[in-house]
C-alpha atoms as a PDB file:
ATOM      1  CA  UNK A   1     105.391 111.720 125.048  1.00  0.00           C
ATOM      2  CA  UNK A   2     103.696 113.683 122.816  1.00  0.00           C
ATOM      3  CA  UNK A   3     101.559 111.560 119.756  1.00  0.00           C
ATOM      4  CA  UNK A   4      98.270 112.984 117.152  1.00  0.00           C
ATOM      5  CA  UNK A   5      96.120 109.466 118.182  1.00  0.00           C
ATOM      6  CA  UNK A   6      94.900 109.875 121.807  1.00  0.00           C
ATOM      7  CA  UNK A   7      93.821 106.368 123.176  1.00  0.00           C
ATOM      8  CA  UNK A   8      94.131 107.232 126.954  1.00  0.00           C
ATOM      9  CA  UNK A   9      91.750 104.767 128.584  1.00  0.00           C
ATOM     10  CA  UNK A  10      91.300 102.710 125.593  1.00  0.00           C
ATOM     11  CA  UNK A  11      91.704  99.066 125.383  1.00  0.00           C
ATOM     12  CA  UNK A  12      93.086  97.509 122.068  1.00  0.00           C
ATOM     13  CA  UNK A  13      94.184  93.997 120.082  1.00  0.00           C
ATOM     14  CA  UNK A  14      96.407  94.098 117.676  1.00  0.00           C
ATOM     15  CA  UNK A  15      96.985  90.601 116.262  1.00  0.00           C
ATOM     16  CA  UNK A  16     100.424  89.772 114.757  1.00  0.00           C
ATOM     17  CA  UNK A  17     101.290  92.296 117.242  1.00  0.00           C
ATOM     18  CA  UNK A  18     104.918  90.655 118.366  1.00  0.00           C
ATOM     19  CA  UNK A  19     106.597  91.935 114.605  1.00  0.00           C
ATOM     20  CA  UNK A  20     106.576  93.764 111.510  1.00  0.00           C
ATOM     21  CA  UNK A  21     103.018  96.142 110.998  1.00  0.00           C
ATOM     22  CA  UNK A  22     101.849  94.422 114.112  1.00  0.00           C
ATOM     23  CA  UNK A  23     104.260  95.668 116.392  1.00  0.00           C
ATOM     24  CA  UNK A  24     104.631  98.880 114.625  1.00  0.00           C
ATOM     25  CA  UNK A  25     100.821  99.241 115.147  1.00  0.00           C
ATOM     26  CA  UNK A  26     100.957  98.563 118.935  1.00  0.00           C
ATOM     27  CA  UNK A  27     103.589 100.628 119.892  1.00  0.00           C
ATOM     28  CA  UNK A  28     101.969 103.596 118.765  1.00  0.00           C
ATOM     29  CA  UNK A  29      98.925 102.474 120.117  1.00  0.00           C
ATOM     30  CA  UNK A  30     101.231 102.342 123.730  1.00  0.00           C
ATOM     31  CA  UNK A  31     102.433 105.985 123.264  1.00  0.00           C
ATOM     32  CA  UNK A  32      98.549 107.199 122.679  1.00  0.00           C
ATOM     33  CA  UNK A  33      97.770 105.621 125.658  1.00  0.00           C
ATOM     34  CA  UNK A  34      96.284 102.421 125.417  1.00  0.00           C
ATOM     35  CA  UNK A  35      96.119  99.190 126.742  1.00  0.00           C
ATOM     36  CA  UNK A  36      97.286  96.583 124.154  1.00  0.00           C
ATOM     37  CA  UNK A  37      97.075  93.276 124.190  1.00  0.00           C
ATOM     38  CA  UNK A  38     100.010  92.033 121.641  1.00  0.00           C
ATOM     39  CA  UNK A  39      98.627  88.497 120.081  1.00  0.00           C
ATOM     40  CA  UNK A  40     100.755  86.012 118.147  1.00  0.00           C
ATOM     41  CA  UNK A  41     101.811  82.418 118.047  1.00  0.00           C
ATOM     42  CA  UNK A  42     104.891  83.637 119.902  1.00  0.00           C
ATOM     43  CA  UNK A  43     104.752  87.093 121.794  1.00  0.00           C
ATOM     44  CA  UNK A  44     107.926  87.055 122.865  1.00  0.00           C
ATOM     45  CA  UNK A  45     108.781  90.497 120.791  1.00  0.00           C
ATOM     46  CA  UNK A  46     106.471  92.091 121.230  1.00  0.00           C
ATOM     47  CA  UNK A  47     106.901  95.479 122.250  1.00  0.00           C
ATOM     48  CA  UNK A  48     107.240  97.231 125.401  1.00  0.00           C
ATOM     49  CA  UNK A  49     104.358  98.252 127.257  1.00  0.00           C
ATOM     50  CA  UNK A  50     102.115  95.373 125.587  1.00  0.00           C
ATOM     51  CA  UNK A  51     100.560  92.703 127.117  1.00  0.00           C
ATOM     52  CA  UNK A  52     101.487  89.594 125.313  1.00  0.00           C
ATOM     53  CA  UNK A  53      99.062  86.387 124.678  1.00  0.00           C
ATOM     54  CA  UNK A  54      99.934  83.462 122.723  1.00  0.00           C
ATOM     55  CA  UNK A  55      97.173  82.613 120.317  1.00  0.00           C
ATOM     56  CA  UNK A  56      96.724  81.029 117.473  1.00  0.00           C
ATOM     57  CA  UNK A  57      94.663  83.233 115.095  1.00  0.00           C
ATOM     58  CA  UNK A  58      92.738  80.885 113.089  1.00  0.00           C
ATOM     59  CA  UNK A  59      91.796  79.185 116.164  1.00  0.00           C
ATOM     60  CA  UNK A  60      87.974  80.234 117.015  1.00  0.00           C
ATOM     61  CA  UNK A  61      87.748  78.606 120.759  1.00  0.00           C
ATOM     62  CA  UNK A  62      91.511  80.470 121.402  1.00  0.00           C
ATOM     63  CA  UNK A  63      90.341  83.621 120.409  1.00  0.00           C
ATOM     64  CA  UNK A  64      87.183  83.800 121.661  1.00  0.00           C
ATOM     65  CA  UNK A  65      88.915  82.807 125.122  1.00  0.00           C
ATOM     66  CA  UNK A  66      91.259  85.894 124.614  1.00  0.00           C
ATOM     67  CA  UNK A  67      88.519  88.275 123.764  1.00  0.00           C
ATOM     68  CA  UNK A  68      86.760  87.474 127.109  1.00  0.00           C
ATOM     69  CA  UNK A  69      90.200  87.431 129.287  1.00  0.00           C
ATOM     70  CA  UNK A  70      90.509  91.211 127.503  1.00  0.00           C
ATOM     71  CA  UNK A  71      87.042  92.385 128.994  1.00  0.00           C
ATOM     72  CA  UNK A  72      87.744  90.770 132.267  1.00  0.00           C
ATOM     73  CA  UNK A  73      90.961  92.837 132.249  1.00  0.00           C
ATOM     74  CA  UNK A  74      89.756  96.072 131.380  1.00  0.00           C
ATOM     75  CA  UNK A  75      86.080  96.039 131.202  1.00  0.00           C
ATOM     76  CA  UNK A  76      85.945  97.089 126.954  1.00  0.00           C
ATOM     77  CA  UNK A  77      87.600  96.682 123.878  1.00  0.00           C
ATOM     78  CA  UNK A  78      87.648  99.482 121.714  1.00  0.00           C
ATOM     79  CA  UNK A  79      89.966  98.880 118.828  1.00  0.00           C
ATOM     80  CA  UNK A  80      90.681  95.536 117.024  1.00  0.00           C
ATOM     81  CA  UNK A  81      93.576  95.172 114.774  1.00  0.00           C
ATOM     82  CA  UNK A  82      93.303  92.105 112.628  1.00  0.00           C
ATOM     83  CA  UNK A  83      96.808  92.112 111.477  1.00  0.00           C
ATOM     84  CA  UNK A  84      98.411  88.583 111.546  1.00  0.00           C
ATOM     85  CA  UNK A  85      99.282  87.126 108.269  1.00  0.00           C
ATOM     86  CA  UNK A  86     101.403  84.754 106.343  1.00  0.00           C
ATOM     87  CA  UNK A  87     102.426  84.866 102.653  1.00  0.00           C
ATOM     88  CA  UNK A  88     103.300  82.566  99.700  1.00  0.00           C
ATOM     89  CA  UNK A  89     105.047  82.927  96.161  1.00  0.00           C
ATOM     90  CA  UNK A  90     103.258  79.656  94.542  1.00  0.00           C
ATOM     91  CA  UNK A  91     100.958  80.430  91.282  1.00  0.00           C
ATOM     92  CA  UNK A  92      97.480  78.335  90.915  1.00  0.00           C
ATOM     93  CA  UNK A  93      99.778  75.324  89.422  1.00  0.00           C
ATOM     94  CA  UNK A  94     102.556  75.170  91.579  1.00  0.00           C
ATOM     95  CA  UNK A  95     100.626  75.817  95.200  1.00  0.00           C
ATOM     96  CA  UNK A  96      99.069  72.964  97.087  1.00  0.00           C
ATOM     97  CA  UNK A  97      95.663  72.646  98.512  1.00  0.00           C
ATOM     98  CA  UNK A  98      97.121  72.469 101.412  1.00  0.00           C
ATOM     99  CA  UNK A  99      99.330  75.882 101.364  1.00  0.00           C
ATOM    100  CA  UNK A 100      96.078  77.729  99.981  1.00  0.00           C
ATOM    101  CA  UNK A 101      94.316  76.265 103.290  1.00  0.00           C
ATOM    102  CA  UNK A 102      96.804  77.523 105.627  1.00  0.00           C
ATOM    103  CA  UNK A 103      97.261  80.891 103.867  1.00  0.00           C
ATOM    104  CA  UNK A 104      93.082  81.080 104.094  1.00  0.00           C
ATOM    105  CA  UNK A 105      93.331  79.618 107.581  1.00  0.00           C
ATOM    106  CA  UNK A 106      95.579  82.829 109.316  1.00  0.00           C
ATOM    107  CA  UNK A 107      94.917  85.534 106.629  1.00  0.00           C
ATOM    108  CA  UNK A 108      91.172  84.974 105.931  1.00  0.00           C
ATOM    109  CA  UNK A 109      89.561  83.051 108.515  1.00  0.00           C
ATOM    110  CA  UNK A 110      91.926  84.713 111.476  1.00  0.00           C
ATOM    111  CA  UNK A 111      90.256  88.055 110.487  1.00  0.00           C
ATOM    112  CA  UNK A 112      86.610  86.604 110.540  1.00  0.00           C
ATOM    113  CA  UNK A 113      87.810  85.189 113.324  1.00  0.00           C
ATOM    114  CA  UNK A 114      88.677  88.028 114.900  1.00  0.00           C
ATOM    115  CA  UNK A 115      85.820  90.164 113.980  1.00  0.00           C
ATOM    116  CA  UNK A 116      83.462  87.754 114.913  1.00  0.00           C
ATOM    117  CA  UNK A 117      85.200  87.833 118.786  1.00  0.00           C
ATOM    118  CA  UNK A 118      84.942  91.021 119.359  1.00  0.00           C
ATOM    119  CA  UNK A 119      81.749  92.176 117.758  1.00  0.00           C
ATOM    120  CA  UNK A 120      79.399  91.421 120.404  1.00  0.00           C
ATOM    121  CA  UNK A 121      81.221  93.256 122.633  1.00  0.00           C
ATOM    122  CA  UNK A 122      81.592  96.386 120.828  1.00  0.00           C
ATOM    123  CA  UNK A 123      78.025  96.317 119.496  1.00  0.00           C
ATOM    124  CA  UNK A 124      76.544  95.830 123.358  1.00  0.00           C
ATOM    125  CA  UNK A 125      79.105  99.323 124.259  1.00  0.00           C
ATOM    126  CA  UNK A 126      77.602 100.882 121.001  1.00  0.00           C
ATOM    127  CA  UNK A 127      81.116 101.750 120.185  1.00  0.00           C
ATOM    128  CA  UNK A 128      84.577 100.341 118.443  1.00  0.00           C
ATOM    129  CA  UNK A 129      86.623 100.294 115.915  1.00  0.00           C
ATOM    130  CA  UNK A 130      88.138  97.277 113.871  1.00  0.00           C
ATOM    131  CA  UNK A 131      91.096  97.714 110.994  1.00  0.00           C
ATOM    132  CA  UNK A 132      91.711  94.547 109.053  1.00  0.00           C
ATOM    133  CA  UNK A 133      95.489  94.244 107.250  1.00  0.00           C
ATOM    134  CA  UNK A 134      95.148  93.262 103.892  1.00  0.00           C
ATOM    135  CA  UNK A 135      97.145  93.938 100.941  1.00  0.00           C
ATOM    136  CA  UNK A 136      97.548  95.717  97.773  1.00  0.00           C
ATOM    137  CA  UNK A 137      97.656  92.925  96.167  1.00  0.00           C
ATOM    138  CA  UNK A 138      94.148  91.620  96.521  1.00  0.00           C
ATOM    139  CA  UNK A 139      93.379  94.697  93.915  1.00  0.00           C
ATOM    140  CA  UNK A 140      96.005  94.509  91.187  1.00  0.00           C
ATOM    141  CA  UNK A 141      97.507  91.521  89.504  1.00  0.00           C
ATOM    142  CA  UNK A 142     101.384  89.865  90.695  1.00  0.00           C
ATOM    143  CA  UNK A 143     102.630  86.839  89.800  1.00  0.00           C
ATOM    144  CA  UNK A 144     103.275  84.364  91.975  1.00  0.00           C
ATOM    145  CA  UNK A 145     100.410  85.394  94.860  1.00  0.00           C
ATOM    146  CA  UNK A 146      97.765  83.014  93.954  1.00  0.00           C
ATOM    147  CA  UNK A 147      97.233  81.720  97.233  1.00  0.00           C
ATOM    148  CA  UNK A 148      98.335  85.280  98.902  1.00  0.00           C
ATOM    149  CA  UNK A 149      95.895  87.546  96.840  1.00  0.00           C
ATOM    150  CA  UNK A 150      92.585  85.149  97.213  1.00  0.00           C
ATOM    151  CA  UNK A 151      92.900  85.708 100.832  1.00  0.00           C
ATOM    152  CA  UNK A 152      93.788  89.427 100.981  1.00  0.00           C
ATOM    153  CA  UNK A 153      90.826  89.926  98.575  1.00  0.00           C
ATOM    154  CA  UNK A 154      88.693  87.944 101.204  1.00  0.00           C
ATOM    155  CA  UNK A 155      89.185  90.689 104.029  1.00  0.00           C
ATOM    156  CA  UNK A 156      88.681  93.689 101.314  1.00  0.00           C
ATOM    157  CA  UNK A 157      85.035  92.156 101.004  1.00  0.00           C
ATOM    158  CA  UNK A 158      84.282  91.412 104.908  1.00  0.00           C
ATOM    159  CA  UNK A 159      85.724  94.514 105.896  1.00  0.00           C
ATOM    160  CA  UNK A 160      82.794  96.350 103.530  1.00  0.00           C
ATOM    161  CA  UNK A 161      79.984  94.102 104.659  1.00  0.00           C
ATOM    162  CA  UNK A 162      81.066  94.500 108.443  1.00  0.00           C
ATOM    163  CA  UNK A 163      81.320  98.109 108.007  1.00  0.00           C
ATOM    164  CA  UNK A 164      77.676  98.342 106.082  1.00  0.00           C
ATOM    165  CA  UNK A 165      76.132  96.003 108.581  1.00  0.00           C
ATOM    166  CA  UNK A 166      76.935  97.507 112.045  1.00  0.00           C
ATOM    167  CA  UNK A 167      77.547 101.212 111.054  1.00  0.00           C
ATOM    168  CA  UNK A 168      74.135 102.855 112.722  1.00  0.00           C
ATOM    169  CA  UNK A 169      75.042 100.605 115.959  1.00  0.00           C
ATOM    170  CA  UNK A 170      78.516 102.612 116.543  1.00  0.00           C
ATOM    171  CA  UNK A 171      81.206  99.901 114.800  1.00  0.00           C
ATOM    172  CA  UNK A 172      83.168 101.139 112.262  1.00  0.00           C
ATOM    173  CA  UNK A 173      84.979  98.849 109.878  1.00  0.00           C
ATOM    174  CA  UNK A 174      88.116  99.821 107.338  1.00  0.00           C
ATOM    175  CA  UNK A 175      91.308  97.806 106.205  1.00  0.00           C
ATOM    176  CA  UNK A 176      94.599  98.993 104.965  1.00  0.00           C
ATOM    177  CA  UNK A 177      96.334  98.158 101.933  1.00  0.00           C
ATOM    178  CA  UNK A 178     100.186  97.622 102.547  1.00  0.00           C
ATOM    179  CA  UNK A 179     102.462  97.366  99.803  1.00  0.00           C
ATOM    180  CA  UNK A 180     106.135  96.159  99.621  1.00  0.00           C
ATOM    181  CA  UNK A 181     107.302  97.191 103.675  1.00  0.00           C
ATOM    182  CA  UNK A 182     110.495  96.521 105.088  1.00  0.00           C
ATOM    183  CA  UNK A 183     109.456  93.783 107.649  1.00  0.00           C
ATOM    184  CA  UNK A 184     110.631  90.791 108.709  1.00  0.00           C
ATOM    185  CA  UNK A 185     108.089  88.764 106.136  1.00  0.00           C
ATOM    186  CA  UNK A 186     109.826  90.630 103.401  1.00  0.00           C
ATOM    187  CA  UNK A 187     113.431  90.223 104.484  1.00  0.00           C
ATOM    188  CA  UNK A 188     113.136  86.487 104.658  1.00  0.00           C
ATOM    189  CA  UNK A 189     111.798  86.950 100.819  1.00  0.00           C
ATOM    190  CA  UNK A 190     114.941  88.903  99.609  1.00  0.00           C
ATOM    191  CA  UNK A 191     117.238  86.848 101.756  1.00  0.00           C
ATOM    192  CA  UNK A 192     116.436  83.603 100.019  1.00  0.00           C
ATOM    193  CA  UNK A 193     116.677  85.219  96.534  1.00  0.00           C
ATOM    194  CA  UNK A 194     119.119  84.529  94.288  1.00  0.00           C
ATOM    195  CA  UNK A 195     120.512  88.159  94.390  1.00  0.00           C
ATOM    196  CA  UNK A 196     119.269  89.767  97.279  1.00  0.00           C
ATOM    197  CA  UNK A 197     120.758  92.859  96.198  1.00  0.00           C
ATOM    198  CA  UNK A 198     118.937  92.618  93.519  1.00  0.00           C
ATOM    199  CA  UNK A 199     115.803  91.471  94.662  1.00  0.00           C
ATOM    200  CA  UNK A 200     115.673  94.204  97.289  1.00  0.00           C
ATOM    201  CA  UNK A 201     115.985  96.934  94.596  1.00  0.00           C
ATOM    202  CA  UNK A 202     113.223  95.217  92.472  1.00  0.00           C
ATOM    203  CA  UNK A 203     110.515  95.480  95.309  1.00  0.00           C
ATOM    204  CA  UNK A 204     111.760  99.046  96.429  1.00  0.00           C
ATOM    205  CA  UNK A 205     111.224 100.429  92.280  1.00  0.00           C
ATOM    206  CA  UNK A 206     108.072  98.767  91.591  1.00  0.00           C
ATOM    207  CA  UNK A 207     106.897 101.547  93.991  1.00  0.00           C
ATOM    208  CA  UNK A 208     106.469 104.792  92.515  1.00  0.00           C
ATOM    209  CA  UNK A 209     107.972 106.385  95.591  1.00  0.00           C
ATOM    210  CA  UNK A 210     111.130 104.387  95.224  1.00  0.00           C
ATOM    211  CA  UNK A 211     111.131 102.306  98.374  1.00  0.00           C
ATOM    212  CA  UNK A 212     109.386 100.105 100.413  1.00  0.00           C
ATOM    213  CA  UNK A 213     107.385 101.697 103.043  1.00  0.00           C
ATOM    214  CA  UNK A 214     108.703 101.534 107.105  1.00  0.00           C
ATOM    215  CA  UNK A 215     106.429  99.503 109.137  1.00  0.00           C
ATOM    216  CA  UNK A 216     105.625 102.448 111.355  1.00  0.00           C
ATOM    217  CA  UNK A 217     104.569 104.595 108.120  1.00  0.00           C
ATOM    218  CA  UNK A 218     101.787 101.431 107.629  1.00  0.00           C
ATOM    219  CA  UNK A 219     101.080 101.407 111.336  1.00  0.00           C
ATOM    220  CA  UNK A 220     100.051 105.252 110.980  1.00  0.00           C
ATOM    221  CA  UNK A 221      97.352 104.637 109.009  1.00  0.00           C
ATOM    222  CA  UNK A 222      95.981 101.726 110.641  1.00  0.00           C
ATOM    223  CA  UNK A 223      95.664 103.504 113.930  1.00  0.00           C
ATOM    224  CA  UNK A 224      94.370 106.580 111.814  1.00  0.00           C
ATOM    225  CA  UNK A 225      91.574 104.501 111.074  1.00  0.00           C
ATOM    226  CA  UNK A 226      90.912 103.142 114.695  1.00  0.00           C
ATOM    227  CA  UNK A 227      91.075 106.671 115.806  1.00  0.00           C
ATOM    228  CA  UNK A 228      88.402 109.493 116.857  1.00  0.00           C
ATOM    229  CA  UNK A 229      89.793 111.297 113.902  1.00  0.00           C
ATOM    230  CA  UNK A 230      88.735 109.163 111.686  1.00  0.00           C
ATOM    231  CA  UNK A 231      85.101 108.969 113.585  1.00  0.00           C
ATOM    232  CA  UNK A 232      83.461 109.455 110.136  1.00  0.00           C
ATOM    233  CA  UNK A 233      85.153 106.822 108.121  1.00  0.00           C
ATOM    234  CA  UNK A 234      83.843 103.210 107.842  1.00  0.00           C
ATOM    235  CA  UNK A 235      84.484 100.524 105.041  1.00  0.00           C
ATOM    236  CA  UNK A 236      87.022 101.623 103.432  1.00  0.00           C
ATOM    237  CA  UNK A 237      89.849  99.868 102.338  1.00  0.00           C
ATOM    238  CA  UNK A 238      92.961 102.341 101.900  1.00  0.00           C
ATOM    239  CA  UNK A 239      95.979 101.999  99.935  1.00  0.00           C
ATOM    240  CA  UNK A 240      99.330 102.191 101.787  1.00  0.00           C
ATOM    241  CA  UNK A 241     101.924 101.682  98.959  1.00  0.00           C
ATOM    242  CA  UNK A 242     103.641 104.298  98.138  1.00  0.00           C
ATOM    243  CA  UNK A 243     101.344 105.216  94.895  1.00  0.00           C
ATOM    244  CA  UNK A 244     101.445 101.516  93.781  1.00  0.00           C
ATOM    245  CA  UNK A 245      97.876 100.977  92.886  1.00  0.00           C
ATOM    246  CA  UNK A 246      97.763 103.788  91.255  1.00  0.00           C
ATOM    247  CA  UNK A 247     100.230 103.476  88.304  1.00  0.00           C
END
């Protein structure tokens, strides 16, 4: 099979790796040539050719158990996908404290979760590459996100002070930026809409390219970033949204 990102040899995690981005993200990772490790709460899905481990993201002793299984396996981990999230339509009135801590919990804390597992290990190699998930949203205003967009805005500003802290020991650091993309996260939104017809034609035009983006188009970029090709790039956090941001 034929693919641009060569990972032959390469050992990667890609959390939220059984669905939507995640999964996207791994199976290209597969067709480069990697070993990945597919993590989520239930890795049933996840894609063929993965290795799938139940874990609960914002759970520091689970992770950090999974990090070191990983390097028993294959002796280095050279790409980290932070990638599982969870979402919620609630403004600052209507959410609960306790729906902004579990949004924080997976989206936030999961990624310095995850950094913080696999950063000794890359830094003693003096190589890796980590690509945190966040979202357009932590950069523009929507209604409705309060919960959503203080924790997306959370990995923008790790990702940068990862990035600036262990650049001259070999670990790069970026995120990506999704917008609206047609995963499972946003079909549940449109299905429990009033008009889901209509709700699904609201997301897709609020994009300047006039539809949501296919979870492999968001995966490309992700692995982009993990990849030699990208050797040059750290802490940056890139905008996947079909021109979004920018109008």
């Amino acid at each position: 099979m034929t693919t641009i990102f060569d990972f032959e040899g390469k050992t990667a995690i890609v959390t939220g790796g059984a669905s939507g981005i995640g999964a996207a993200i791994a199976t290209l990772l597969v067709e480069g040539g990697a070993t990945v490790f597919a993590v989520d709460r239930d890795p049933s899905t996840a894609p063929e050719g993965c290795k799938p481990i139940a874990v609960d993201v914002s759970n520091w002793q689970e992770m950090s158990v999974m990090t070191d299984d990983v390097l028993a396996s294959t002796g280095r981990i050279d790409a980290m996908f932070n990638n599982a999230g969870v979402n919620a339509y609630t403004n600052i009135l209507d959410a609960t404290v306790e729906e902004f801590d579990q949004i924080v919990a997976v989206n936030a804390r999961g990624v310095f979760i995850g950094m913080k597992a696999v950063l000794p290990h890359m830094l003693a190699a003096g190589q890796g590459a980590i690509v945190n998930t966040a979202s357009n949203s932590a950069k523009m205003a929507i209604a409705d996100r309060a919960s959503y967009t203080a924790s997306k805005g959370a990995v923008i500003a790790m990702t940068r002070q990862v990035a600036v802290q262990y650049a001259a020991r070999g670990v790069r650091c970026n995120c990506i930026n999704p917008g609206s993309t047609d995963s499972p996260m946003v079909a549940d939104i449109i299905a429990k809409s009033e008009d889901p017809a209509a709700r699904r034609l609201q997301i897709q035009s609020r994009q300047p390219i006039g539809r949501m983006a296919r979870p492999e188009e968001i995966a490309s970029a992700a692995v982009f970033l993990a990849s030699d090709r990208a050797s040059f790039i750290t802490g940056v956090d890139l905008d996947v949204d079909g021109g979004w941001t920018a109008a």
